[in-house]
N, C-alpha and C. Protein backbone atom coordinates (compact mmCIF):
# COMPACT_ATOMS: atom_id res chain seq x y z
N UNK A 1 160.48 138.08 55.88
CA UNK A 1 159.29 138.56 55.22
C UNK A 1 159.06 140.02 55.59
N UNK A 2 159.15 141.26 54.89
CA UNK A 2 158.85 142.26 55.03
C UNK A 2 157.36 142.59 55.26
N UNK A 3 157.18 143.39 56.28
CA UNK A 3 155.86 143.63 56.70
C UNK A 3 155.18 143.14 58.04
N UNK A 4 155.99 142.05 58.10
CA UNK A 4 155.24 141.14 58.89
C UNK A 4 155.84 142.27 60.40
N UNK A 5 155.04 141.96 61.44
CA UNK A 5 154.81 142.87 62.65
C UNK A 5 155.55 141.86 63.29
N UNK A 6 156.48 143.14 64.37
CA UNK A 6 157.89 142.12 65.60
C UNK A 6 157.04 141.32 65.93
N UNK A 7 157.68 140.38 66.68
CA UNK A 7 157.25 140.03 68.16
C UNK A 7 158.18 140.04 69.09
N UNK A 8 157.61 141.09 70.39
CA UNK A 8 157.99 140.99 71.78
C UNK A 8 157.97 139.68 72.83
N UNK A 9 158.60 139.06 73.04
CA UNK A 9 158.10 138.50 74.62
C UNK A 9 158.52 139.20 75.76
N UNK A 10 157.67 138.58 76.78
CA UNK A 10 157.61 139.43 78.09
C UNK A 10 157.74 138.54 78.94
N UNK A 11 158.43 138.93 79.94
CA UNK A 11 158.60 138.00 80.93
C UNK A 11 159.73 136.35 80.14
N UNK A 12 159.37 135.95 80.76
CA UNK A 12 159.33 133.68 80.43
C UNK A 12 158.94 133.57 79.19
N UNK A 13 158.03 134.04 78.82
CA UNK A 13 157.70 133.44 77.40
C UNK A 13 158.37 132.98 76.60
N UNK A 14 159.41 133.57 76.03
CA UNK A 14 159.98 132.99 75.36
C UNK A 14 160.49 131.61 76.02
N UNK A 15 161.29 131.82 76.89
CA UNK A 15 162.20 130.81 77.88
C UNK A 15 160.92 129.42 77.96
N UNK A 16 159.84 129.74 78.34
CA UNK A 16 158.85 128.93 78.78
C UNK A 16 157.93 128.36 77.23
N UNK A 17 158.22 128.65 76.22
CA UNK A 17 157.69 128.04 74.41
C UNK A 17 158.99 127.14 74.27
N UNK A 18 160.14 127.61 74.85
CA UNK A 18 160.96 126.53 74.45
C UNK A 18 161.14 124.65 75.42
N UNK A 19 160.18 125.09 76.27
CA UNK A 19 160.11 124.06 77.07
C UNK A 19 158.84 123.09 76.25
N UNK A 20 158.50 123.62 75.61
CA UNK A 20 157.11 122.55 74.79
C UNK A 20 157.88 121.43 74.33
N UNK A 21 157.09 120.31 74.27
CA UNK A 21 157.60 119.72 73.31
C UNK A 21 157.43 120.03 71.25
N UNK A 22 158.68 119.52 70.51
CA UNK A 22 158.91 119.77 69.49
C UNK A 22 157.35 120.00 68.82
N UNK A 23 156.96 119.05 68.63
CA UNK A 23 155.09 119.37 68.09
C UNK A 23 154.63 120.90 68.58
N UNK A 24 154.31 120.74 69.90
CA UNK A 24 153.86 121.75 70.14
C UNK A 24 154.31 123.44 69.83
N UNK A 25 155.87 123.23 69.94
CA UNK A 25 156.84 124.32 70.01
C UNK A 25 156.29 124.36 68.22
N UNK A 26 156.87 123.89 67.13
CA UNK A 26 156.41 124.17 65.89
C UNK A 26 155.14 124.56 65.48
N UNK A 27 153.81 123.82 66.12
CA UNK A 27 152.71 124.58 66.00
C UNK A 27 153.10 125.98 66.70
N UNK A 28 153.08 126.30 67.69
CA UNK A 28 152.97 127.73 68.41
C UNK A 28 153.64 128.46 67.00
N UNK A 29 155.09 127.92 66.85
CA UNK A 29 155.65 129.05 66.08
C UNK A 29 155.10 129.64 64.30
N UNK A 30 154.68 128.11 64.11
CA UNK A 30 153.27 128.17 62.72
C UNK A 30 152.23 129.61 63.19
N UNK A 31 151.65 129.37 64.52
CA UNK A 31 150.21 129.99 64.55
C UNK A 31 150.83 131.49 64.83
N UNK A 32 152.05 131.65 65.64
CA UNK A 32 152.65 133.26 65.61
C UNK A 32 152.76 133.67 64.28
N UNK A 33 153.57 132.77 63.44
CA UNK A 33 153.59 133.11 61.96
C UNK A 33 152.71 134.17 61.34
N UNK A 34 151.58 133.14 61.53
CA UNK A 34 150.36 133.93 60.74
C UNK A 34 149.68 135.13 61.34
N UNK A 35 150.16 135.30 62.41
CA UNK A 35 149.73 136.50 63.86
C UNK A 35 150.42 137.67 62.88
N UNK A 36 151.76 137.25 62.94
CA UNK A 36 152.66 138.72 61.91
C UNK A 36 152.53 139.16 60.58
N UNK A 37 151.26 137.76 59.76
CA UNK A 37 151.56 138.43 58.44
C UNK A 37 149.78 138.88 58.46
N UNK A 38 149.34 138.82 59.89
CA UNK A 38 148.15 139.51 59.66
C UNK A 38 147.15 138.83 59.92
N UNK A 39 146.93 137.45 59.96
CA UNK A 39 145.91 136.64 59.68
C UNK A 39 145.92 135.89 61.08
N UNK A 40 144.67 135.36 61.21
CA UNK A 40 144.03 134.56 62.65
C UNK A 40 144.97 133.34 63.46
N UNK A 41 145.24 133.08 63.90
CA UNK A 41 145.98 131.50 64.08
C UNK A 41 144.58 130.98 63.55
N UNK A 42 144.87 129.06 63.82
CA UNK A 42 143.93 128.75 63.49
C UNK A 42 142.82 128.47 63.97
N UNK A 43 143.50 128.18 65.67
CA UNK A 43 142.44 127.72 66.48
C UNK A 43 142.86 128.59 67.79
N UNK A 44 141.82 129.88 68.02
CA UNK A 44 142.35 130.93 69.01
C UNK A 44 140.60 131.28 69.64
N UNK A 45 140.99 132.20 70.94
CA UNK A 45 140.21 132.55 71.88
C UNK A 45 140.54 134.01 72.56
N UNK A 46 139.14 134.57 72.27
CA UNK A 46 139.41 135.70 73.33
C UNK A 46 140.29 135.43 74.44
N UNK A 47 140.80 136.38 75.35
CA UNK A 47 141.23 136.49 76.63
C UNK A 47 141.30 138.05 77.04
N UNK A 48 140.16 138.78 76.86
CA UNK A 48 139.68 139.47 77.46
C UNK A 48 139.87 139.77 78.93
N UNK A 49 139.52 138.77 79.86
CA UNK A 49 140.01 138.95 81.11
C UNK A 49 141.03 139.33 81.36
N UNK A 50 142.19 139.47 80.73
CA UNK A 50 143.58 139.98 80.85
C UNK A 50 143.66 141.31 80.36
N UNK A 51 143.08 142.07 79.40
CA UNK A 51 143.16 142.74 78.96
C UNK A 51 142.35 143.28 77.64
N UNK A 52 142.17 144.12 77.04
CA UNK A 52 141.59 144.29 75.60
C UNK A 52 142.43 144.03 74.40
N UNK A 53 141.76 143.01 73.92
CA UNK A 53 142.89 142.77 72.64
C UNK A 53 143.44 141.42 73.14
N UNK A 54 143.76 140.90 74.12
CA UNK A 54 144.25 139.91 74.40
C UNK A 54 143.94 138.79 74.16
N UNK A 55 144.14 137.57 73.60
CA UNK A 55 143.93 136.26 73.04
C UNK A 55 144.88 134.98 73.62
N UNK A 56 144.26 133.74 72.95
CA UNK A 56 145.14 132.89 73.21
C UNK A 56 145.22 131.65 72.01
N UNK A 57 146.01 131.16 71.76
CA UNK A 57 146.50 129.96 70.91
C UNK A 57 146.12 128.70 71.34
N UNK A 58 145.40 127.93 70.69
CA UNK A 58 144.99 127.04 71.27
C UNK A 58 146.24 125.76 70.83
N UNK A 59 146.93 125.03 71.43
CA UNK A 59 147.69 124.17 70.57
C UNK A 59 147.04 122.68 71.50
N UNK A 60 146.76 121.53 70.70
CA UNK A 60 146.83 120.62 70.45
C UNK A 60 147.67 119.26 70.46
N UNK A 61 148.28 118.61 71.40
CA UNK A 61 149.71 117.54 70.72
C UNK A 61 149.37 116.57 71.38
N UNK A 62 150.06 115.73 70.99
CA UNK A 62 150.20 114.39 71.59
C UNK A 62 150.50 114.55 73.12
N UNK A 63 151.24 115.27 73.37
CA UNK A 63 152.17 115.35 74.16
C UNK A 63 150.84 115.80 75.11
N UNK A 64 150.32 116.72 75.17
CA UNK A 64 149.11 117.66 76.09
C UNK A 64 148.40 118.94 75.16
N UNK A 65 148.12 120.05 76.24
CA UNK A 65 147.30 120.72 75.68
C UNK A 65 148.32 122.36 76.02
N UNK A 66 148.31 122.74 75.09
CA UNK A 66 149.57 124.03 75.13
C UNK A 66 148.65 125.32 74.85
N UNK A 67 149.38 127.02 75.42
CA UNK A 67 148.54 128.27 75.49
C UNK A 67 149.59 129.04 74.93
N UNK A 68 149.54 129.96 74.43
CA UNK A 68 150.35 131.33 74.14
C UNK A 68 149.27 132.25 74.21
N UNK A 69 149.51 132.78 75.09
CA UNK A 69 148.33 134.27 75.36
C UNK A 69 149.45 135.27 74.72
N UNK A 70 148.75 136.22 73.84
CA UNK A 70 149.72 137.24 73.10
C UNK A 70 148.47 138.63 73.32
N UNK A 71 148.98 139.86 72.56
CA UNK A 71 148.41 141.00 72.30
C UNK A 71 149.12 140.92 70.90
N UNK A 72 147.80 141.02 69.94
CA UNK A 72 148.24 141.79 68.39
C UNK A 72 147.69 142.79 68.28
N UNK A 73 147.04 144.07 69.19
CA UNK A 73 146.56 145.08 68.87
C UNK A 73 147.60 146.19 68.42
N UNK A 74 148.55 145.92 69.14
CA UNK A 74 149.60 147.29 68.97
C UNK A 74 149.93 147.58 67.81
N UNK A 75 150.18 148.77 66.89
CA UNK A 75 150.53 148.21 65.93
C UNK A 75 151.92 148.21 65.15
N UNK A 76 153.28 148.46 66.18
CA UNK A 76 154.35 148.11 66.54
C UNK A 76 155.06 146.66 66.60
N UNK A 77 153.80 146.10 67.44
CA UNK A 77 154.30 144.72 67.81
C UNK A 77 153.19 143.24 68.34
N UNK A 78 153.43 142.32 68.18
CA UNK A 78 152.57 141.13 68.98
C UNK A 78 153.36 140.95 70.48
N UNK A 79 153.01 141.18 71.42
CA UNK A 79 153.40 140.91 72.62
C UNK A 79 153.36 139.58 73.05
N UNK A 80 154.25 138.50 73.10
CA UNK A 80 153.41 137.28 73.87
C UNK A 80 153.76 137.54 75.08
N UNK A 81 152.68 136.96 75.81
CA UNK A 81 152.81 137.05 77.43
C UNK A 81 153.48 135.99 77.94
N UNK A 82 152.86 135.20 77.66
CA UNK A 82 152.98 133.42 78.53
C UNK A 82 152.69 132.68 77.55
N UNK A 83 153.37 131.49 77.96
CA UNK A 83 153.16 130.32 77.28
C UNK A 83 153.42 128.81 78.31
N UNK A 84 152.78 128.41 78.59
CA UNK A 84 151.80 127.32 79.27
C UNK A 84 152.03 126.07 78.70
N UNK A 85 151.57 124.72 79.84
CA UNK A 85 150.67 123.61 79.15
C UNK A 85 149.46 123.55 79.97
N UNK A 86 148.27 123.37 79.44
CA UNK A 86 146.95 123.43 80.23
C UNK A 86 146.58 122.35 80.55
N UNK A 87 146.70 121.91 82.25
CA UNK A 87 146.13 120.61 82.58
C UNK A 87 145.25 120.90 82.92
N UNK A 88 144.16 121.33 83.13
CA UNK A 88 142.86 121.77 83.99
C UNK A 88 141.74 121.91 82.82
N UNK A 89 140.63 121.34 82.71
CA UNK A 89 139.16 122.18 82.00
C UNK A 89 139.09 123.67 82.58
N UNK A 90 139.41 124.16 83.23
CA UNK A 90 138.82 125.74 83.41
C UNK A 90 140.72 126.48 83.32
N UNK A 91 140.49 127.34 83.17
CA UNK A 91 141.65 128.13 83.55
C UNK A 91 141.93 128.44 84.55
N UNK A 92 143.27 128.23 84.69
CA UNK A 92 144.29 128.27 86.08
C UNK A 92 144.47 129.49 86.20
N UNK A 93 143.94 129.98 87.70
CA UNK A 93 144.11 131.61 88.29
C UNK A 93 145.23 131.91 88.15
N UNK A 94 146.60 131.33 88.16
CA UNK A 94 147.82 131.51 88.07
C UNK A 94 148.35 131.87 86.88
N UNK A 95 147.79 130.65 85.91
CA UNK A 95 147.94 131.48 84.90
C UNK A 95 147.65 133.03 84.05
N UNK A 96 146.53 133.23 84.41
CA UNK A 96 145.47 134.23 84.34
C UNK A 96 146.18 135.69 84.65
N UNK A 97 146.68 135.03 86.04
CA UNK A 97 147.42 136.63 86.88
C UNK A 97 148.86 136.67 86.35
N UNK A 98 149.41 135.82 85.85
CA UNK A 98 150.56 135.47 84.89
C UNK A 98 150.79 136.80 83.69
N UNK A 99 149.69 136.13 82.59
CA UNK A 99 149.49 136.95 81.46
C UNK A 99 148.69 138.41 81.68
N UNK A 100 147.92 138.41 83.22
CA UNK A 100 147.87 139.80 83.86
C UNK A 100 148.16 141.35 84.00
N UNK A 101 149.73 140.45 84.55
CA UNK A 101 150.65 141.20 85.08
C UNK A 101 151.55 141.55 84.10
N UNK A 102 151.84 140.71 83.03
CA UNK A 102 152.74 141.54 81.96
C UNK A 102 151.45 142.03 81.08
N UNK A 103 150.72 141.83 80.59
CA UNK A 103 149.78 142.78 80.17
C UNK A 103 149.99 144.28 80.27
N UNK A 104 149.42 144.56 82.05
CA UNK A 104 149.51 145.29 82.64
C UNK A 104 151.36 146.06 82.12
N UNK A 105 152.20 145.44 82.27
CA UNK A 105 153.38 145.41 82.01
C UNK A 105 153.82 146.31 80.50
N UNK A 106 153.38 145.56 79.72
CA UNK A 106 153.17 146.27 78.47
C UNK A 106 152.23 147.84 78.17
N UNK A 107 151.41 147.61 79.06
CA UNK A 107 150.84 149.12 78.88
C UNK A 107 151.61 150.13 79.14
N UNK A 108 152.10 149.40 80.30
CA UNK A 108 152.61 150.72 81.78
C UNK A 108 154.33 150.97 80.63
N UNK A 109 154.76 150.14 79.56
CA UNK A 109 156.00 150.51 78.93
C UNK A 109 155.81 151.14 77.78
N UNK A 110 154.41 151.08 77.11
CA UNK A 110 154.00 151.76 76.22
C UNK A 110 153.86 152.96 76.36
N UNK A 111 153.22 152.99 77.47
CA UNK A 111 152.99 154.84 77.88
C UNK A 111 154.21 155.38 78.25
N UNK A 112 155.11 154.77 78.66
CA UNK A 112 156.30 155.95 79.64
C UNK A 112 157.31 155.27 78.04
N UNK A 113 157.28 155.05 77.01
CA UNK A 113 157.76 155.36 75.76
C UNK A 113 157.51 156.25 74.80
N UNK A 114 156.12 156.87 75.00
CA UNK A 114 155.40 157.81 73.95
C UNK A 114 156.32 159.09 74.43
C-alpha cells in the first residue's frame, strides 16, 4: 500500500510480537495496519509516561491480555517499542522502563541523524 508510514522496531519488539499467541499476534498486526494508513487502532491508550506521542494497543485474546507501546508522531516512521503480555491491573515498572529506554533511544537516533 503506498503511503502507508514504515514501521521501525526497537529493541525485542519485533522478536517479542512474535511470541504472542496466533490471535493476539494477528490482532497486533490488524491494529499496526491501521497505525500506517493513518487511522486509530481500535482500542488504544495514551502512554505519555514514556514519552510524548507515545501510546499503547490494547489487545484482547483468549489466550491473555497483550501491549504494543509504539510512537506514530514521527513522520518518517511508527516506532514500536515493546510488546508484552499484561498480567497485572496496574502497569509493570519494568515494563514502563522497557518502552522508556528505547523511547529515549529513538530520540537520541533521531537527533544524531538530522
Amino acid at each position: 500500500m503506498q503511503g502507508d508510514k514504515e514501521i521501525r522496531w526497537v529493541g525485542t519488539a519485533y522478536d517479542d510480537l512474535l511470541e504472542f499467541p496466533s490471535g493476539a499476534r494477528r490482532a497486533a498486526g490488524f491494529q499496526l495496519g491501521r497505525l500506517q494508513a493513518g487511522l486509530n487502532p481500535s482500542d488504544w491508550k495514551p502512554f505519555d509516561e514514556v514519552g510524548a506521542g507515545a501510546a499503547e494497543i490494547r489487545i484482547r485474546d483468549a489466550a491473555g491480555i497483550y501491549r504494543v507501546i509504539y510512537v506514530a508522531r514521527f513522520e518518517e516512521a511508527i516506532y514500536v517499542l515493546h510488546c508484552f503480555q499484561k498480567k497485572t491491573q496496574a502497569r509493570s515498572k519494568q515494563d514502563k522502563q522497557v518502552a522508556d529506554v528505547r523511547y529515549r533511544a529513538v530520540i537520541q537516533t533521531r537527533k544524531s541523524t538530522k
